[in-house]
Structure formats: C-alpha cells, structure tokens
C-alpha atoms as a PDB file:
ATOM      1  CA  UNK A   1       0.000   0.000   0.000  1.00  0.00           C
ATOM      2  CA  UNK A   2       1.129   3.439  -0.815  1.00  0.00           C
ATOM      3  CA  UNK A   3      -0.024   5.668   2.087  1.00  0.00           C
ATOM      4  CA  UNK A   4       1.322   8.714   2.908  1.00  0.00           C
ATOM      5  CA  UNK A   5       2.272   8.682   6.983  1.00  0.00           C
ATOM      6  CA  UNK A   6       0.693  11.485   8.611  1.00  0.00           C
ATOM      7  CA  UNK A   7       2.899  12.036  11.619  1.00  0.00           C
ATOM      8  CA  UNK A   8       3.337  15.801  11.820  1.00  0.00           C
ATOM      9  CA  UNK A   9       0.447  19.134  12.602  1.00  0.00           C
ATOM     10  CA  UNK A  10       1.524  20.900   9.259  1.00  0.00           C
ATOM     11  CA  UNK A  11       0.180  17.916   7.326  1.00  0.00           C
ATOM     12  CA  UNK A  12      -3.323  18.959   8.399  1.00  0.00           C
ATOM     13  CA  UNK A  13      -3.175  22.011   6.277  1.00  0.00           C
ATOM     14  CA  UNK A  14      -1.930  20.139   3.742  1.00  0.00           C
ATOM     15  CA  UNK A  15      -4.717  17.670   4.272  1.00  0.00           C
ATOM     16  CA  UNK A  16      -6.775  20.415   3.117  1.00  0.00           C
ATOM     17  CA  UNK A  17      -5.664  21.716   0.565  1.00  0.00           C
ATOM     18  CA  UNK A  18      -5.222  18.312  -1.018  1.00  0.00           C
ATOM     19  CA  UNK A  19      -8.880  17.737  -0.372  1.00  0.00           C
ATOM     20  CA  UNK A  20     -10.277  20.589  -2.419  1.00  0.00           C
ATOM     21  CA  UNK A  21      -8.773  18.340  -5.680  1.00  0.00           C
ATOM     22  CA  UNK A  22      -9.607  15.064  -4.702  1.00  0.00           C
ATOM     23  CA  UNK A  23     -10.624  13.222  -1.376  1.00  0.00           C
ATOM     24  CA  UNK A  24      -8.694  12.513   1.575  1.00  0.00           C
ATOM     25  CA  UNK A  25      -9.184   9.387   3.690  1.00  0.00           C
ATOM     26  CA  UNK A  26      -7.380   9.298   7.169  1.00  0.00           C
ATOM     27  CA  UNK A  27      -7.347   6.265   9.155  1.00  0.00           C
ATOM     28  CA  UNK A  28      -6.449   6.568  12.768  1.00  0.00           C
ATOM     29  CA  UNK A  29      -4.771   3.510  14.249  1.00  0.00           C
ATOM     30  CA  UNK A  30      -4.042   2.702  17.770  1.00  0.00           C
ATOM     31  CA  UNK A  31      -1.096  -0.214  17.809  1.00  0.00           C
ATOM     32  CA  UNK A  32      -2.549  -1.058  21.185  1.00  0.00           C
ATOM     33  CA  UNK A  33      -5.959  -2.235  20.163  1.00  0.00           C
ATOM     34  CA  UNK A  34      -6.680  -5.408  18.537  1.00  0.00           C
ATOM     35  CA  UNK A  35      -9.841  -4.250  16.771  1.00  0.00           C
ATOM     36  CA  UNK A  36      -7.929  -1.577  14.917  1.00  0.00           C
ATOM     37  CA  UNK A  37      -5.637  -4.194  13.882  1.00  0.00           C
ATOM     38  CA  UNK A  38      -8.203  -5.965  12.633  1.00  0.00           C
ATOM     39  CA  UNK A  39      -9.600  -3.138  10.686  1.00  0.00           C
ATOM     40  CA  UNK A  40      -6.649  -1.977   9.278  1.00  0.00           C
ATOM     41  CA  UNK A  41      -5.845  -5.530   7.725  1.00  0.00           C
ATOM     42  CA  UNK A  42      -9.888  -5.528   6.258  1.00  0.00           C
ATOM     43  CA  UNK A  43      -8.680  -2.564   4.780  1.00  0.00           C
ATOM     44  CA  UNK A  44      -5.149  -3.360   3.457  1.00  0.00           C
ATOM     45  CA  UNK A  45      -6.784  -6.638   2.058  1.00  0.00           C
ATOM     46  CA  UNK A  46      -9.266  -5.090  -0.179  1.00  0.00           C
ATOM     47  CA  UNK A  47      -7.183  -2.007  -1.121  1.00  0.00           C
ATOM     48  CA  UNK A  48      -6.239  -1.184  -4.588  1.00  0.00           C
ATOM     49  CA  UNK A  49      -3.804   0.696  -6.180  1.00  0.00           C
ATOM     50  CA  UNK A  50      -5.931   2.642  -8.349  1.00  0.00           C
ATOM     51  CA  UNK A  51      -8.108   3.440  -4.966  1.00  0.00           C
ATOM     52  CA  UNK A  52      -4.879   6.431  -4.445  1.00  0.00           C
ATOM     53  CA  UNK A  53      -6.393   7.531  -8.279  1.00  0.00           C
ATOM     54  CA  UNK A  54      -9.799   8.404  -6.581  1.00  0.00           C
ATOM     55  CA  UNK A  55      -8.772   9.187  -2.719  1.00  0.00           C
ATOM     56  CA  UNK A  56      -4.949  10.621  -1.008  1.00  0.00           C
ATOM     57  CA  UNK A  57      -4.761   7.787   1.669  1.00  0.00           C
ATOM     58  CA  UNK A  58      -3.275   8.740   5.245  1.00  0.00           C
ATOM     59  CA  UNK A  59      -2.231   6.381   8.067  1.00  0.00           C
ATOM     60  CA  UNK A  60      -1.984   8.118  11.488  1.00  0.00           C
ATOM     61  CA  UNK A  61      -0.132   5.852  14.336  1.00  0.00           C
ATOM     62  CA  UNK A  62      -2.360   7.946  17.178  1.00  0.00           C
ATOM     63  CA  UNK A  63       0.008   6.522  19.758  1.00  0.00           C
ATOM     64  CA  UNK A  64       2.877   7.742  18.275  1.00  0.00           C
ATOM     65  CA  UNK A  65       1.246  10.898  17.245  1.00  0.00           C
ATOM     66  CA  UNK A  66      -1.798  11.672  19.778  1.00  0.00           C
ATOM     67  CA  UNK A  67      -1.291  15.196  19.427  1.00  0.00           C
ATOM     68  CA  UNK A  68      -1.931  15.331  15.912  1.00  0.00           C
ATOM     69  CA  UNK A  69      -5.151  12.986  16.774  1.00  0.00           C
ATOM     70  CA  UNK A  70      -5.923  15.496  18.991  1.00  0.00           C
ATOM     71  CA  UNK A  71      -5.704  18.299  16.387  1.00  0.00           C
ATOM     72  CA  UNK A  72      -7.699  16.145  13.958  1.00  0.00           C
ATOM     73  CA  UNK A  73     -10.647  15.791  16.170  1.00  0.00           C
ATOM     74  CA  UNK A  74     -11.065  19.917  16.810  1.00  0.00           C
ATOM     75  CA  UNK A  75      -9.932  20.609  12.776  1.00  0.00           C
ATOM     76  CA  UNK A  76     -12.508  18.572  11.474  1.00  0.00           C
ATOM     77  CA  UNK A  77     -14.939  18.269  14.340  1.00  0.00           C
ATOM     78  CA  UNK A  78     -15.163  14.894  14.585  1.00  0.00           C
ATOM     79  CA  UNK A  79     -15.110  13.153  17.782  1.00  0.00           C
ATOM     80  CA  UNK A  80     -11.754  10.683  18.515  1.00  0.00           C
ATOM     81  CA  UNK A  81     -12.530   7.359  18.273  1.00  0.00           C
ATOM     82  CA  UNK A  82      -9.651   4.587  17.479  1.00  0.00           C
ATOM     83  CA  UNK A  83      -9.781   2.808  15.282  1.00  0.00           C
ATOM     84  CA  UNK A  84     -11.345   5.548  12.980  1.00  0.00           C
ATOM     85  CA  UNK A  85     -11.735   6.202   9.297  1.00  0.00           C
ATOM     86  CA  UNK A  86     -12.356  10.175   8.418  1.00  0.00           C
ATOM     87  CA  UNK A  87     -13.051  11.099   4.685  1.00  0.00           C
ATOM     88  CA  UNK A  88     -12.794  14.896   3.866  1.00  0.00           C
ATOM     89  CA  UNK A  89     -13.701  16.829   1.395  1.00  0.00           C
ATOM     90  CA  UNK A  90     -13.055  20.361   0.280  1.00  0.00           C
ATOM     91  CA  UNK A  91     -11.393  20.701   4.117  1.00  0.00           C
ATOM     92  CA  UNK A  92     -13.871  19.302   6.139  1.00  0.00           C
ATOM     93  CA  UNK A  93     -14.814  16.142   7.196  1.00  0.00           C
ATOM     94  CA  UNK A  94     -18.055  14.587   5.102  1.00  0.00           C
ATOM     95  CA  UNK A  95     -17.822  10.728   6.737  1.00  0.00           C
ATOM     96  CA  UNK A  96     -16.037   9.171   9.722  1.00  0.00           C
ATOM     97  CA  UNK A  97     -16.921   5.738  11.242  1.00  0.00           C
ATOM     98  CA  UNK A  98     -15.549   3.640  14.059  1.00  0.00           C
ATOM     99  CA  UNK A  99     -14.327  -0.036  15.070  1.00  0.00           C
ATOM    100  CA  UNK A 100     -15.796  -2.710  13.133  1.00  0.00           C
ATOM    101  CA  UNK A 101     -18.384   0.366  11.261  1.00  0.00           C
ATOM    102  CA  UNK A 102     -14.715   0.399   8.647  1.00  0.00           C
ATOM    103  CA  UNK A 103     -16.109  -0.898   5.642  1.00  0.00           C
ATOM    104  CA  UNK A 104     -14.160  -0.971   2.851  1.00  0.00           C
ATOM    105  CA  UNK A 105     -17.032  -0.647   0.090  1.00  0.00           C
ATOM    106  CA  UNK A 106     -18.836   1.794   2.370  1.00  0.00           C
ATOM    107  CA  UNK A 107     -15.854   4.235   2.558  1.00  0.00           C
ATOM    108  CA  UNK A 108     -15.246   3.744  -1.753  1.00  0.00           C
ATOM    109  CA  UNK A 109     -18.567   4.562  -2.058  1.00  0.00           C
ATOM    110  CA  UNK A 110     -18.032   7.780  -0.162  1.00  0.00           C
ATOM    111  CA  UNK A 111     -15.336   9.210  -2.064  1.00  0.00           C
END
C-alpha cells in the first residue's frame, strides 16, 4: 500500500488543501488495540492501487502521534474514536466511522 504517513500538525493544512482536488481518507490507528488491527488488515486486504487515483490515503499511528489525533478531532470536528476512518472533502470532514463500522465498500462509495 502506498499511504502517505501522517505524523506531523503541518500535514493537516496540507490535508486540506489536497482535499479541495480530490478526497482525503485518514485512518487513525491505535497499535494497542486489537480491533484496529483488525480493521486496518480488512482494509489493506481489499485495497487497490488505483483506490490512491480516486482518494490521497493517510495512516496516522495515534500513539505515536496523539497530538496530531488530537488536532484532527477539533480541525474537522469529529469526535476521537480509534480505530477511525475520516473522509474529507473540500477541508472538512463529510464521513467518519468507528471499530468494526470500517467498511471498505462503504468508505469507496463515499469518495
């Protein structure tokens, strides 16, 4: 999978900008759960390559990274949850779901 790693605050503006082109999916990932493991891997399995052509995937560790998180969740308004998918759009957030809500065909359909 080619991700981009969002890992710094500055990304979030460029998050936005990025969006006004073409979606941006985030997907916030907490190494210490085993449900967000098991979402991300639903997700690697049935990603594509040509999904980047219609969405700018990002992969936050929110461990690593919580104040970034943090920052996410008062950018976009969305409330934290881990593991969490956000799509936005045109700089603001249009879709987020939660744990085992991740659905693959739900989020492609979205974009």
């Amino acid at each position: 999978m080619d991700w981009n790693i969002l890992e710094n605050l500055s990304q979030l503006d460029e998050i936005k900008q990025k969006s006004g082109e073409k979606p941006v999916l985030i997907f916030k990932h907490s190494t210490r759960c085993s449900v967000s493991g098991m979402a991300w891997d639903r997700l690697k399995r049935n990603w594509k390559k040509e999904d980047s052509e219609k969405v700018t995937p990002y992969f936050l560790d929110l461990i690593r990274h919580r104040d970034v998180s943090n920052q996410i969740e008062k950018e976009f308004s969305v409330y934290h949850e881990s593991p969490q998918v956000i799509i936005v759009k045109s700089g603001k957030a249009v879709y987020d779901n939660s744990h085992m809500g991740i659905n693959y065909a739900d989020i492609m359909g979205r974009v």
